[in-house]
PDB file of N, CA and C in Angstrom:
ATOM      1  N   UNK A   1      49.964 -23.901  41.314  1.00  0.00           N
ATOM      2  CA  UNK A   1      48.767 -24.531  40.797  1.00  0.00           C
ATOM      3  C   UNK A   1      48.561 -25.910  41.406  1.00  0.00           C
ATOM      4  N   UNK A   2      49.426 -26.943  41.909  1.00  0.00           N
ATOM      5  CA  UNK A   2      49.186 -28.030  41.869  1.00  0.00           C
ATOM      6  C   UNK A   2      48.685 -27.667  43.729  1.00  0.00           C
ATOM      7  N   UNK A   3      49.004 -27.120  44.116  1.00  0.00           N
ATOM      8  CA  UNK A   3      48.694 -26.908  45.124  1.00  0.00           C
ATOM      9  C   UNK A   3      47.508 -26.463  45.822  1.00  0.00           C
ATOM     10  N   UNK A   4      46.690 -25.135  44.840  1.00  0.00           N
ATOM     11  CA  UNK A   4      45.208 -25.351  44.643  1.00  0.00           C
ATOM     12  C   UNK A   4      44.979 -26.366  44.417  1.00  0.00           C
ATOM     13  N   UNK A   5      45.571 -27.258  43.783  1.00  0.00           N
ATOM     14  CA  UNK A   5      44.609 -28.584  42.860  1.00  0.00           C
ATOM     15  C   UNK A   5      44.385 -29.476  44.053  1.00  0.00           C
ATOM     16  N   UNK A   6      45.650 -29.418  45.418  1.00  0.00           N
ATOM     17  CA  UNK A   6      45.411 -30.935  45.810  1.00  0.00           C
ATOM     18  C   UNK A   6      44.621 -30.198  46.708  1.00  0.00           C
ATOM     19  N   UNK A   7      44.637 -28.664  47.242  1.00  0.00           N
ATOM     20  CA  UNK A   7      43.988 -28.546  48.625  1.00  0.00           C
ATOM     21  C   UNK A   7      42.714 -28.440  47.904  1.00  0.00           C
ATOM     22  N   UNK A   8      42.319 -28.304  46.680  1.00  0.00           N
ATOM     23  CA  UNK A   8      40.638 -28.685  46.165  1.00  0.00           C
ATOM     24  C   UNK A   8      40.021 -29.684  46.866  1.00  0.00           C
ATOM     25  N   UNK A   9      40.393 -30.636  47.095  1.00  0.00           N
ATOM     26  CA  UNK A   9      39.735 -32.289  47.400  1.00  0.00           C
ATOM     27  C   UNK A   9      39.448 -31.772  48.995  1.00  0.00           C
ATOM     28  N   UNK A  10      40.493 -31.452  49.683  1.00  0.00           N
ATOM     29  CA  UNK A  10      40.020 -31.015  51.049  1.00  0.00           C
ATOM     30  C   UNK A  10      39.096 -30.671  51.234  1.00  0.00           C
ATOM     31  N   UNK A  11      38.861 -29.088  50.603  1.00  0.00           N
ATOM     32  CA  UNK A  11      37.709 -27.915  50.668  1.00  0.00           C
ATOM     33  C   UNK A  11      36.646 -28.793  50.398  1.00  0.00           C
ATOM     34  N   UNK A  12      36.792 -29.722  48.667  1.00  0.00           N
ATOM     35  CA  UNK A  12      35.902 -30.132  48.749  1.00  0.00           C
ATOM     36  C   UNK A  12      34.514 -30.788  49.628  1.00  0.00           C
ATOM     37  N   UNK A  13      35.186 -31.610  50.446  1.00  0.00           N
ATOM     38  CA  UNK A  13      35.172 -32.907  51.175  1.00  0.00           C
ATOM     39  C   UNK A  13      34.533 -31.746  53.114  1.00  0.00           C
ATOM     40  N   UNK A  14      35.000 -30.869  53.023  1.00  0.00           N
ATOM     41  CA  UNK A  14      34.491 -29.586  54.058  1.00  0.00           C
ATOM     42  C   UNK A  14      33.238 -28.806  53.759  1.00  0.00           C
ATOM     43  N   UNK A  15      33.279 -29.063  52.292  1.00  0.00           N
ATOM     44  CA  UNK A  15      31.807 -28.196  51.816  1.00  0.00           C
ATOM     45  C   UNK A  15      30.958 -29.041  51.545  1.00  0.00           C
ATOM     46  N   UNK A  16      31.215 -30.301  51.499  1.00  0.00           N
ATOM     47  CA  UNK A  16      30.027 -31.509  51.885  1.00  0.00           C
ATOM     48  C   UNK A  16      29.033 -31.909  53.199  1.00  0.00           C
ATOM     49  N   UNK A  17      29.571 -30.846  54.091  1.00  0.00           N
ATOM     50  CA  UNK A  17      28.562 -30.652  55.036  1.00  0.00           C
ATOM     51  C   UNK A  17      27.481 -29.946  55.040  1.00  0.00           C
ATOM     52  N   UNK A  18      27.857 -28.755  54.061  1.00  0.00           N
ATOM     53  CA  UNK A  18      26.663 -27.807  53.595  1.00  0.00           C
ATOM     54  C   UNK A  18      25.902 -27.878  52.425  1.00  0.00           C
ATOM     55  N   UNK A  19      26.919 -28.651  51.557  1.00  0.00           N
ATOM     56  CA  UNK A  19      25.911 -28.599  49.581  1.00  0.00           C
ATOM     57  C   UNK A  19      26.390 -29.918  49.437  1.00  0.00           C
ATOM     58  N   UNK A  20      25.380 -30.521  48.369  1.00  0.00           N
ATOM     59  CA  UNK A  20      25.479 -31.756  47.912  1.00  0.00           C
ATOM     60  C   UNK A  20      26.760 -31.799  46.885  1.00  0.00           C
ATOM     61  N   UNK A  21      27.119 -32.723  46.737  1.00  0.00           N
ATOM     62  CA  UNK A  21      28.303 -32.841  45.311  1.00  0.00           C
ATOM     63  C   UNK A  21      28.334 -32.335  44.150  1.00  0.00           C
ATOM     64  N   UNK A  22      26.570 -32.487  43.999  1.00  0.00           N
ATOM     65  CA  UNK A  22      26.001 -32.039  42.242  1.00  0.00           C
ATOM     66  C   UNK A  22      26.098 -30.575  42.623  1.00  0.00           C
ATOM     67  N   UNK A  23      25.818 -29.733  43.639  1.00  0.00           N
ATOM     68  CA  UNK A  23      25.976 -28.142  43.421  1.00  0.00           C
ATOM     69  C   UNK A  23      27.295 -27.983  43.750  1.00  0.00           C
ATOM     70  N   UNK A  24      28.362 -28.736  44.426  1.00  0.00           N
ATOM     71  CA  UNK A  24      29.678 -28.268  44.056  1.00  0.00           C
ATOM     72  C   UNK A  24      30.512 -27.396  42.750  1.00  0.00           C
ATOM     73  N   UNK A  25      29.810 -29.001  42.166  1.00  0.00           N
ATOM     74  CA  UNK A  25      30.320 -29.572  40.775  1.00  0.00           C
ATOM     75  C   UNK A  25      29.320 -28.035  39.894  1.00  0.00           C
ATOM     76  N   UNK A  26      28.063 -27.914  39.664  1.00  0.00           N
ATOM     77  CA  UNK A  26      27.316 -26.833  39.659  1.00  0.00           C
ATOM     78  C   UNK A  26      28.635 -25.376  39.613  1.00  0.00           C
ATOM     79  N   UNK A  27      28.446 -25.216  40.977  1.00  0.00           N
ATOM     80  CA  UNK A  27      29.047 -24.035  41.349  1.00  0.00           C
ATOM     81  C   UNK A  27      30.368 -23.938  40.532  1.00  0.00           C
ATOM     82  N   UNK A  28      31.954 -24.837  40.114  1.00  0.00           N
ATOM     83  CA  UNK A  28      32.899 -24.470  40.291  1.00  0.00           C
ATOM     84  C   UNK A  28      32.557 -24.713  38.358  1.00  0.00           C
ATOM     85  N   UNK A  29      31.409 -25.516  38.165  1.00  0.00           N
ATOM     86  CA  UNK A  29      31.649 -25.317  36.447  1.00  0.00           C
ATOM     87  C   UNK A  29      30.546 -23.659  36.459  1.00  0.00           C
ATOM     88  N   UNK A  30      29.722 -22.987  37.126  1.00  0.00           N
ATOM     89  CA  UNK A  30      29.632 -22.224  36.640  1.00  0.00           C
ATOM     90  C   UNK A  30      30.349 -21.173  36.909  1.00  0.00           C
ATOM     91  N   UNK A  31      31.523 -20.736  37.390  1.00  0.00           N
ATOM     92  CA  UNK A  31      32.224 -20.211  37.869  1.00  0.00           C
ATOM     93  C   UNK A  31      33.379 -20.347  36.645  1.00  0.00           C
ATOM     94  N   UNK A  32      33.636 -21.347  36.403  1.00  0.00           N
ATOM     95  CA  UNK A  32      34.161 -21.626  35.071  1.00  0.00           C
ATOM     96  C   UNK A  32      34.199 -20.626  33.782  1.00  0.00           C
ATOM     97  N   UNK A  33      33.141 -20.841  33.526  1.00  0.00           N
ATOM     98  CA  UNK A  33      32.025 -20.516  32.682  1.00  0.00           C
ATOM     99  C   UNK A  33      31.763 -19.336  32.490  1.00  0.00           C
ATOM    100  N   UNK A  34      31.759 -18.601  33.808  1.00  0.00           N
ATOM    101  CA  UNK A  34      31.604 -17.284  34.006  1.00  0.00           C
ATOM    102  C   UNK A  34      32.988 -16.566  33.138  1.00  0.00           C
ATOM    103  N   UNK A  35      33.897 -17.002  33.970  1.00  0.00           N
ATOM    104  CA  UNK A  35      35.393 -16.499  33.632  1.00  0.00           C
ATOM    105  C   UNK A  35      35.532 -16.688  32.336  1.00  0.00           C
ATOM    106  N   UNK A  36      35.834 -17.752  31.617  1.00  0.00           N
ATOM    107  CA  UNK A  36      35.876 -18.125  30.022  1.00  0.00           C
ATOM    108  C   UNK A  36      34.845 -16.993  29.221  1.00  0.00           C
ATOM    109  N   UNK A  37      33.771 -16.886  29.488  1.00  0.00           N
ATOM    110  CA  UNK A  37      32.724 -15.764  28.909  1.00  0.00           C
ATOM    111  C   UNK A  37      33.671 -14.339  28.697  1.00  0.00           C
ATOM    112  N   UNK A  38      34.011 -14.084  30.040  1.00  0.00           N
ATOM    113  CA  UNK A  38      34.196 -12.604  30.078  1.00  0.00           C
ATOM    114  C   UNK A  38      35.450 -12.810  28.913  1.00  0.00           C
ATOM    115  N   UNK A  39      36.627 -13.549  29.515  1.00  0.00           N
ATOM    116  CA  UNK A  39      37.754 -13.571  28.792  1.00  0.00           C
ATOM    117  C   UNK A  39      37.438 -13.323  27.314  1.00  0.00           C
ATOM    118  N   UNK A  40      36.782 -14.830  26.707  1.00  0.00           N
ATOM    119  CA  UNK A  40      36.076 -14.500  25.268  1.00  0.00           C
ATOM    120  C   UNK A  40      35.506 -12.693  25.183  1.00  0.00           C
ATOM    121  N   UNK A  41      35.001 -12.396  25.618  1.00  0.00           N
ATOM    122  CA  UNK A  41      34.106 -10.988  25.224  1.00  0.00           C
ATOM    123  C   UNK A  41      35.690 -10.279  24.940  1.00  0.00           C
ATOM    124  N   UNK A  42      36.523  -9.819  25.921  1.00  0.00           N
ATOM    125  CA  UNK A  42      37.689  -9.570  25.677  1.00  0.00           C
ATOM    126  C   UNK A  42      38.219  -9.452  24.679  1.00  0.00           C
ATOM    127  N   UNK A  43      38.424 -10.725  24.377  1.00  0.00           N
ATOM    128  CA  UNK A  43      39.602 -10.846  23.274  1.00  0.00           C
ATOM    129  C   UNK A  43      38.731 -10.826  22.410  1.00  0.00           C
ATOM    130  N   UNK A  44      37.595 -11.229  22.028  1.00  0.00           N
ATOM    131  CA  UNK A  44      36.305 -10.489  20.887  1.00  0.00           C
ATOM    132  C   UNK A  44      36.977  -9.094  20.598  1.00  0.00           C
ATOM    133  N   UNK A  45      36.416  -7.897  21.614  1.00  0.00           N
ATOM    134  CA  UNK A  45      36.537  -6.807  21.333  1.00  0.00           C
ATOM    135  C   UNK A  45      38.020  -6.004  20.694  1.00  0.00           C
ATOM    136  N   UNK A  46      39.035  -7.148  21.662  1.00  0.00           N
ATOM    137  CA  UNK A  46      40.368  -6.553  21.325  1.00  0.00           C
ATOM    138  C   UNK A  46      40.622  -6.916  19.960  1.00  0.00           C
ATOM    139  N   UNK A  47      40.433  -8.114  19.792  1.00  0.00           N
ATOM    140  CA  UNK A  47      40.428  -8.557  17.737  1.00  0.00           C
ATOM    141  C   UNK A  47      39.794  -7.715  16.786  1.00  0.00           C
ATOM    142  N   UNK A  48      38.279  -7.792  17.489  1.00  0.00           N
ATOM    143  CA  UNK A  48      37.467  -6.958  16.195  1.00  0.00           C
ATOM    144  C   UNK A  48      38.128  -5.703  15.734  1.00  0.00           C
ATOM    145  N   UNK A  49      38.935  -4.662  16.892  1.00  0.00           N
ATOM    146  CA  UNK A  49      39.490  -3.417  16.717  1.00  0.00           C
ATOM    147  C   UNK A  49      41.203  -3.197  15.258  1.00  0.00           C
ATOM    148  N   UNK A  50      41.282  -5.299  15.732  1.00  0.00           N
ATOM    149  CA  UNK A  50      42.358  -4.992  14.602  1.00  0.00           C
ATOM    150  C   UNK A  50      41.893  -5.744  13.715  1.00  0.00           C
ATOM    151  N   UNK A  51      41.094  -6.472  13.225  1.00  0.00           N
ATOM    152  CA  UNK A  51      40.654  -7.435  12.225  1.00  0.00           C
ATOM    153  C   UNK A  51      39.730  -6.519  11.074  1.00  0.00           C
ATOM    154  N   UNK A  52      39.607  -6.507  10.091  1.00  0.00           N
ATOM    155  CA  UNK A  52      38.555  -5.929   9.194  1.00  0.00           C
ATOM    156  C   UNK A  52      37.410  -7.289   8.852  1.00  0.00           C
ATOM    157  N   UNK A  53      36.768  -7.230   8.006  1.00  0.00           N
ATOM    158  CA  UNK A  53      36.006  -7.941   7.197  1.00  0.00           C
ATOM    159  C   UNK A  53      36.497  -9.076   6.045  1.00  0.00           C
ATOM    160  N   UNK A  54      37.016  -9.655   5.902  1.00  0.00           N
ATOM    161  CA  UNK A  54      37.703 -10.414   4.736  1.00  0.00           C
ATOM    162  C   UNK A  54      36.348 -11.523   4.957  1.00  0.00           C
ATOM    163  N   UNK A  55      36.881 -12.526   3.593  1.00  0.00           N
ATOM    164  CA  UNK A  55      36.378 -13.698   3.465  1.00  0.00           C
ATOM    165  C   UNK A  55      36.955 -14.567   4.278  1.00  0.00           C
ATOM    166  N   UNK A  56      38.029 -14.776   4.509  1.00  0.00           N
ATOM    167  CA  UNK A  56      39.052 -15.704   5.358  1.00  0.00           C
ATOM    168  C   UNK A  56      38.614 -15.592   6.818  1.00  0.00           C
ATOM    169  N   UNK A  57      38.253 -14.429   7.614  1.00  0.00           N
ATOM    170  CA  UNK A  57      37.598 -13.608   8.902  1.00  0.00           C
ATOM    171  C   UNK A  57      36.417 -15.018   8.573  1.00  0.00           C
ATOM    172  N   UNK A  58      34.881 -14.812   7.519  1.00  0.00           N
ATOM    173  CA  UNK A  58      33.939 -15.350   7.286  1.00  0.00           C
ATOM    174  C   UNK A  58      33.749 -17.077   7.566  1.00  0.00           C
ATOM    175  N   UNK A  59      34.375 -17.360   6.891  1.00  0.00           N
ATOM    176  CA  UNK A  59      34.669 -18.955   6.594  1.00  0.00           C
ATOM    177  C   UNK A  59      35.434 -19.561   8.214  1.00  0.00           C
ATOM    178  N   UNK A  60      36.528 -19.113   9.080  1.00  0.00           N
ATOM    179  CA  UNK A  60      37.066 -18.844   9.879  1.00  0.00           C
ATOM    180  C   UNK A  60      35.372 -19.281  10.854  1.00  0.00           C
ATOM    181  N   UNK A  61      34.842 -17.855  11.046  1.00  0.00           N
ATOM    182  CA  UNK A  61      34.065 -18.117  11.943  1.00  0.00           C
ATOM    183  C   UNK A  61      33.019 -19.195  11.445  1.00  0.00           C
ATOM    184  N   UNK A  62      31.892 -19.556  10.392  1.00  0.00           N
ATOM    185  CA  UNK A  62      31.671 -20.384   9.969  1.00  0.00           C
ATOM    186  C   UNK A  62      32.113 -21.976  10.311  1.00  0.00           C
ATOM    187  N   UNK A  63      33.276 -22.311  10.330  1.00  0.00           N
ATOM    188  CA  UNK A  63      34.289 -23.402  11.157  1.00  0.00           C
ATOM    189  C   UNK A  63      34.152 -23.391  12.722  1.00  0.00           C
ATOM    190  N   UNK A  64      34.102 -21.887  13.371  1.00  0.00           N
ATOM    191  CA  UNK A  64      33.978 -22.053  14.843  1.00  0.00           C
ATOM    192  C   UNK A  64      32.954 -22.822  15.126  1.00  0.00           C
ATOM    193  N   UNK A  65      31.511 -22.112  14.459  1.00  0.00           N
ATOM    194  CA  UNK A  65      30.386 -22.500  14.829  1.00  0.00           C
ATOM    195  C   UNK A  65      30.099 -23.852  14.959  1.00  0.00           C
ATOM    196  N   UNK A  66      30.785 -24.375  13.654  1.00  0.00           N
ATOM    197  CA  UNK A  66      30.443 -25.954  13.434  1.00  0.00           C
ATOM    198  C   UNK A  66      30.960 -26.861  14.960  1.00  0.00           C
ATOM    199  N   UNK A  67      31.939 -26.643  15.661  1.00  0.00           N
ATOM    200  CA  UNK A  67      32.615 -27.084  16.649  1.00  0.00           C
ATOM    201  C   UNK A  67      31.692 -27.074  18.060  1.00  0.00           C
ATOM    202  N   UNK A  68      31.252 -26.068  18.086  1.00  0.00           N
ATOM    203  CA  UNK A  68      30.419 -25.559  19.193  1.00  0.00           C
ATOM    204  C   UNK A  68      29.917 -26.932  20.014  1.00  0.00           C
ATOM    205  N   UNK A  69      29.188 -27.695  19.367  1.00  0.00           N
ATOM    206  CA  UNK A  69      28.424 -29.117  19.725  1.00  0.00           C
ATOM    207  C   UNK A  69      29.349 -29.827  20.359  1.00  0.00           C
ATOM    208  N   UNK A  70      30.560 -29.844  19.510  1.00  0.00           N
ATOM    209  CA  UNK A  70      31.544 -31.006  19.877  1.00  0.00           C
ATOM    210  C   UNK A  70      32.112 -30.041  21.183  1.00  0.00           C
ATOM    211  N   UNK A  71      32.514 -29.345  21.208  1.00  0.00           N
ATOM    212  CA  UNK A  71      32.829 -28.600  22.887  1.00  0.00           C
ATOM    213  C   UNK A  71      31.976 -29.023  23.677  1.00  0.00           C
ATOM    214  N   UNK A  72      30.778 -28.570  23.439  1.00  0.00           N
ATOM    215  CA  UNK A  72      29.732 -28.831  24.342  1.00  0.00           C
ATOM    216  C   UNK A  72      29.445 -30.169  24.969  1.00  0.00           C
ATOM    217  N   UNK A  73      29.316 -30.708  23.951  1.00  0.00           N
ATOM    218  CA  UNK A  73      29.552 -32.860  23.953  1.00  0.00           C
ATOM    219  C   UNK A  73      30.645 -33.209  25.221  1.00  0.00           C
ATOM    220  N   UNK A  74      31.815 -32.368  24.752  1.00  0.00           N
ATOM    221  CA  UNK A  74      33.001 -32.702  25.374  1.00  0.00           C
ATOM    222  C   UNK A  74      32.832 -32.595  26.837  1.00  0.00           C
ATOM    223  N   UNK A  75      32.481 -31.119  26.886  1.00  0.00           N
ATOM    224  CA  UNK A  75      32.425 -30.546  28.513  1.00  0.00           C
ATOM    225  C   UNK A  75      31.601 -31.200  29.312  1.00  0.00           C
ATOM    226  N   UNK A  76      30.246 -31.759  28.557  1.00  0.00           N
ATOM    227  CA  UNK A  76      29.099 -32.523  29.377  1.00  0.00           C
ATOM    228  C   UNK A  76      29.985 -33.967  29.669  1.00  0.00           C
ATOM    229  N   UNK A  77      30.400 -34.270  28.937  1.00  0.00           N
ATOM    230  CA  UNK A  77      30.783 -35.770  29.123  1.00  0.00           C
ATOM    231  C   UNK A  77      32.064 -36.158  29.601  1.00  0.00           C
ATOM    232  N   UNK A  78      33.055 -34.809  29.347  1.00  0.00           N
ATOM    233  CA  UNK A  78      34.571 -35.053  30.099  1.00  0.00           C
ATOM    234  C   UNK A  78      34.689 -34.169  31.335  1.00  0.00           C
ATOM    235  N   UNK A  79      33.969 -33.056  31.499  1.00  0.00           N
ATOM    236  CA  UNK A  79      34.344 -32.362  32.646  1.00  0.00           C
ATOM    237  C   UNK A  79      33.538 -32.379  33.703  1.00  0.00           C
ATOM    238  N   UNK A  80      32.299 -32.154  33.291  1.00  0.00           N
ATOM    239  CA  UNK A  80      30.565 -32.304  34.408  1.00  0.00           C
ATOM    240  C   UNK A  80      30.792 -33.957  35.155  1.00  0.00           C
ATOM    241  N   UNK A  81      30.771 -34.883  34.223  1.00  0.00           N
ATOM    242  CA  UNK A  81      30.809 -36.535  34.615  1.00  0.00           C
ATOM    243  C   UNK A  81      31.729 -36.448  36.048  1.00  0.00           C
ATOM    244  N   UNK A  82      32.923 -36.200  35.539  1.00  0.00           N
ATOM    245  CA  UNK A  82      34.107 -36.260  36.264  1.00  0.00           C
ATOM    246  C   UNK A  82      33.977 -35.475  37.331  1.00  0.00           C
ATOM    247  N   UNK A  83      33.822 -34.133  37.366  1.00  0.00           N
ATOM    248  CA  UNK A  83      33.356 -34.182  38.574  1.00  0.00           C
ATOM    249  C   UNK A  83      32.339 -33.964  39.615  1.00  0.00           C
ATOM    250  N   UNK A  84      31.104 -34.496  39.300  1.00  0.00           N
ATOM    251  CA  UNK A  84      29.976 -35.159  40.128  1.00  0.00           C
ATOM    252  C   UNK A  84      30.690 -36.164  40.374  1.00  0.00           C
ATOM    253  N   UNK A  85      31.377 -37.139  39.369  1.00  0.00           N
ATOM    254  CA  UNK A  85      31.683 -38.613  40.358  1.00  0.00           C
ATOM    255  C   UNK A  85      32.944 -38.649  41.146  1.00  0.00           C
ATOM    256  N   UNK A  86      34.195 -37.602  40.774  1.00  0.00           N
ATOM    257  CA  UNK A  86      35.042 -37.297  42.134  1.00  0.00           C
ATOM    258  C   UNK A  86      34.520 -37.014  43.438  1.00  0.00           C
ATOM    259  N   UNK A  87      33.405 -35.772  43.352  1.00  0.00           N
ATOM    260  CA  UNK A  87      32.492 -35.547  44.318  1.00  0.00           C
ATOM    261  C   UNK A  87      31.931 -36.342  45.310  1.00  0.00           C
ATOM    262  N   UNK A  88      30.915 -36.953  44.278  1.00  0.00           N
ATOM    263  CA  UNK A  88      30.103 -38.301  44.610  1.00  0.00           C
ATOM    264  C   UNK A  88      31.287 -39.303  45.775  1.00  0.00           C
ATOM    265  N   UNK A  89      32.285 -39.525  45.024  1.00  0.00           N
ATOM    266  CA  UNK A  89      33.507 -40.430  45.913  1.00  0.00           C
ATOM    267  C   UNK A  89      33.686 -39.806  47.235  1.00  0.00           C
ATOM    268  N   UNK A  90      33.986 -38.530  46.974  1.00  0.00           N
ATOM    269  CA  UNK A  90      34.656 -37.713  48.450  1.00  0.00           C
ATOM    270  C   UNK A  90      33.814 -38.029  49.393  1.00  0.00           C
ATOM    271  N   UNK A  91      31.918 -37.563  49.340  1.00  0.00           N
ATOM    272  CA  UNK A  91      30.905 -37.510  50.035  1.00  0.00           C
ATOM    273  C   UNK A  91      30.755 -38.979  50.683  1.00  0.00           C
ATOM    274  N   UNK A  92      31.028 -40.066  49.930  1.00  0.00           N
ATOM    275  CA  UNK A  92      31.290 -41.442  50.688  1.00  0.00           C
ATOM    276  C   UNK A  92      32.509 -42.019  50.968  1.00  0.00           C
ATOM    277  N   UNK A  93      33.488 -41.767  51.004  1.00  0.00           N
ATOM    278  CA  UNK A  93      34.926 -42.470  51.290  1.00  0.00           C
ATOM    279  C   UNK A  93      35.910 -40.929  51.613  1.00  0.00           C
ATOM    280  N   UNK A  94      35.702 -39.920  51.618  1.00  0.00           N
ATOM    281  CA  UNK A  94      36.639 -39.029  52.149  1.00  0.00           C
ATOM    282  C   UNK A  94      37.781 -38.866  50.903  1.00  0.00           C
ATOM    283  N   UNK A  95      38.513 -37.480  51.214  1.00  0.00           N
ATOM    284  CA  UNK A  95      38.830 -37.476  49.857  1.00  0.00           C
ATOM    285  C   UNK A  95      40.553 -37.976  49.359  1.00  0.00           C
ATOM    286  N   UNK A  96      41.181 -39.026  50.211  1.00  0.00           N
ATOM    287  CA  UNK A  96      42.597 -39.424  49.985  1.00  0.00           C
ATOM    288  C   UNK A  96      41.964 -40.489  49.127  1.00  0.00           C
ATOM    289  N   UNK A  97      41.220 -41.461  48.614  1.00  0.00           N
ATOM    290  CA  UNK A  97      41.131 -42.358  47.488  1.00  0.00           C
ATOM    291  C   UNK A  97      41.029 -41.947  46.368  1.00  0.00           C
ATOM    292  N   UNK A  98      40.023 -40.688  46.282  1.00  0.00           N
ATOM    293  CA  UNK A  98      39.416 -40.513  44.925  1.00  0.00           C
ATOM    294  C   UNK A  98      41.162 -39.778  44.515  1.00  0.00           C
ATOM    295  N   UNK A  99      41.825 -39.161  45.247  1.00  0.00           N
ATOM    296  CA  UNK A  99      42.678 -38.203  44.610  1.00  0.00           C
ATOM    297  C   UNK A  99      43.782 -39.421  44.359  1.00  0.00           C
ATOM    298  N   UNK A 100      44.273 -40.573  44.619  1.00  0.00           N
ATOM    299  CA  UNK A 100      44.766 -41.546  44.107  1.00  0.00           C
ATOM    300  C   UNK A 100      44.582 -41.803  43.018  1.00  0.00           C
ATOM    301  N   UNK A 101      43.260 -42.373  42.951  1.00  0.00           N
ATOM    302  CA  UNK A 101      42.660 -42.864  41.698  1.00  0.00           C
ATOM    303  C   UNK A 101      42.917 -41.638  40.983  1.00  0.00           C
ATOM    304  N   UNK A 102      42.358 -40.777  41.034  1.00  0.00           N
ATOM    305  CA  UNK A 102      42.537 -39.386  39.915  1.00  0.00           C
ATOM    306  C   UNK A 102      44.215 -39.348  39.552  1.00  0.00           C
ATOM    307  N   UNK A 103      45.098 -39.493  40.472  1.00  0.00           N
ATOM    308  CA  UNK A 103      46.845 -39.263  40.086  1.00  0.00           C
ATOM    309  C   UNK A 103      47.040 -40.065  39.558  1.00  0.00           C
ATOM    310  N   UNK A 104      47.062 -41.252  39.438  1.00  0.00           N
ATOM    311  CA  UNK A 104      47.375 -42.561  39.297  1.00  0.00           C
ATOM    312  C   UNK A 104      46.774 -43.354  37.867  1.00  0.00           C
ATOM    313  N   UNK A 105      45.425 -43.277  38.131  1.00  0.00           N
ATOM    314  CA  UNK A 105      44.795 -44.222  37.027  1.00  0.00           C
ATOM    315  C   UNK A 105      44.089 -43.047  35.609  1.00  0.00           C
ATOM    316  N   UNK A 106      43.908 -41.206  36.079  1.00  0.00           N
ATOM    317  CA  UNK A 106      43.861 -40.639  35.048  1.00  0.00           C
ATOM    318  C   UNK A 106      44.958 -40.944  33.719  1.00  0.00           C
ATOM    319  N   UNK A 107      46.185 -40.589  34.315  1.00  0.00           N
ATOM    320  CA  UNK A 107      47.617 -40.478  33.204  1.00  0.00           C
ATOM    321  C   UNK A 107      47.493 -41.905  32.730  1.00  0.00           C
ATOM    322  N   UNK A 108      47.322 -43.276  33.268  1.00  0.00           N
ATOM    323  CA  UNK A 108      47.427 -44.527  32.668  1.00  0.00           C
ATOM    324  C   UNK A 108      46.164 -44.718  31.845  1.00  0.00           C
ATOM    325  N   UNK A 109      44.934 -44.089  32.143  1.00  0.00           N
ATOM    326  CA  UNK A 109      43.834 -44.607  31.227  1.00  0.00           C
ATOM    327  C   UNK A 109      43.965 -43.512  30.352  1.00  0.00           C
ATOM    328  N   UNK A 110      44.852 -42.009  30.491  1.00  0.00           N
ATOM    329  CA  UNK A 110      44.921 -41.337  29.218  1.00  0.00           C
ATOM    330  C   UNK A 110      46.031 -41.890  27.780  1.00  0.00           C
ATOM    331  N   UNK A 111      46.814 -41.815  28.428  1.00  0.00           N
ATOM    332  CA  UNK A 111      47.862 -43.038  27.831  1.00  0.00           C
ATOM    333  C   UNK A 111      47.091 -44.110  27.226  1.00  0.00           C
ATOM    334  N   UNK A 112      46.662 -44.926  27.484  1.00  0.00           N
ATOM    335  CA  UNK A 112      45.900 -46.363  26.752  1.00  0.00           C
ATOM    336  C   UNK A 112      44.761 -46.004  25.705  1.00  0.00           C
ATOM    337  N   UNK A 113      44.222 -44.979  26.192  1.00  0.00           N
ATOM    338  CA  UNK A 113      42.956 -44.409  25.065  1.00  0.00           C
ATOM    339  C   UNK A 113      44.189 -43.409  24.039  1.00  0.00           C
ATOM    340  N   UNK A 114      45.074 -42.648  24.251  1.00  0.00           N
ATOM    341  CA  UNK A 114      45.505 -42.442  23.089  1.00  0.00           C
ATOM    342  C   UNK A 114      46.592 -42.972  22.344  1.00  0.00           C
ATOM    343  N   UNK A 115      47.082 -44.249  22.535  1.00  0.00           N
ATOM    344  CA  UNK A 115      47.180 -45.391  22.155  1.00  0.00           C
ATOM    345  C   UNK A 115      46.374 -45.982  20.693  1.00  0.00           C
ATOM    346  N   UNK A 116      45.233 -46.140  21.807  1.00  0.00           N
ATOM    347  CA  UNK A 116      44.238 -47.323  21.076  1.00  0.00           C
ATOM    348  C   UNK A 116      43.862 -46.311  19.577  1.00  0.00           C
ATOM    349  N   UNK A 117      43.318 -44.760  20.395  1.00  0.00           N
ATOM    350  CA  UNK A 117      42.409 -44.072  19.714  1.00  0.00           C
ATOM    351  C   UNK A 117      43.052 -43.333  18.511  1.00  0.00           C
ATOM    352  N   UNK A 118      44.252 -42.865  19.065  1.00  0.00           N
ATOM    353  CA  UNK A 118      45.332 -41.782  17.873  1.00  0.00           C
ATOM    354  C   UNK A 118      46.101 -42.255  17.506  1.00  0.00           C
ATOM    355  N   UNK A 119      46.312 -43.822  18.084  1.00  0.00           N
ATOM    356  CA  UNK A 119      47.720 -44.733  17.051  1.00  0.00           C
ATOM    357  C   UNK A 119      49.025 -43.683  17.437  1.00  0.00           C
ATOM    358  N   UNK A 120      49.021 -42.904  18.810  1.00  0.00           N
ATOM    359  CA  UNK A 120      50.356 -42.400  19.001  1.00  0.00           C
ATOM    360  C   UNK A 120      51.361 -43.634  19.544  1.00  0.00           C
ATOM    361  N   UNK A 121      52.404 -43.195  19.677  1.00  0.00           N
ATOM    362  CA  UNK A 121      53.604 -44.045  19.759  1.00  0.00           C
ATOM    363  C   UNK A 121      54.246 -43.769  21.128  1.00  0.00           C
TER     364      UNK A 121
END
């Protein structure tokens, strides 16, 4: 895996001759997206076959729904952001900085926000 991960920035930074950053970023979240769907349908069908009807089943999904927004919130603002502006970086500076900054200053600014934010230790 880490190895897809770093030769990503390459490819990236190669397919900037043909598509802009924003349809990168486009392409690999809907590709995403795609996969997560099917998976979900999946494990939908494989559950429903052993699950019955209860109240606990009811309330259960009821709770999913409520979340939905906050996923959504999340993905627009933690995953889309991030990478148009890795992108954005590669397309002007090539891609050995941004993947610094990404190794380097992700884990230290995750660390400090859950710190500040979750009072972890």
């Amino acid at each position: 895996m880490i190895f897809f991960w770093g030769f990503s920035f390459i490819v990236v930074d190669i397919a900037m001759d043909f598509v802009t950053p924003l349809s990168i970023a486009l392409y690999r979240l809907l590709i995403a997206a795609i996969s997560m769907i099917l998976i979900d349908i999946y494990l939908r069908k494989k559950n429903s076959k052993d699950d019955t009807l209860t109240s606990d089943n009811i309330s259960n999904n009821e709770s999913e729904r409520n979340y939905w927004l906050y996923i959504i919130l999340a993905s627009l603002a933690g995953v889309s952001v991030y990478l148009i502006v890795i992108y954005s970086a590669i397309s002007l500076i090539g891609p050995s900085l941004p993947v610094l900054v990404d190794c380097l200053i992700n884990p230290i600014l995750i660390t400090l926000l859950s710190l500040i934010i979750f009072k972890e230790n």
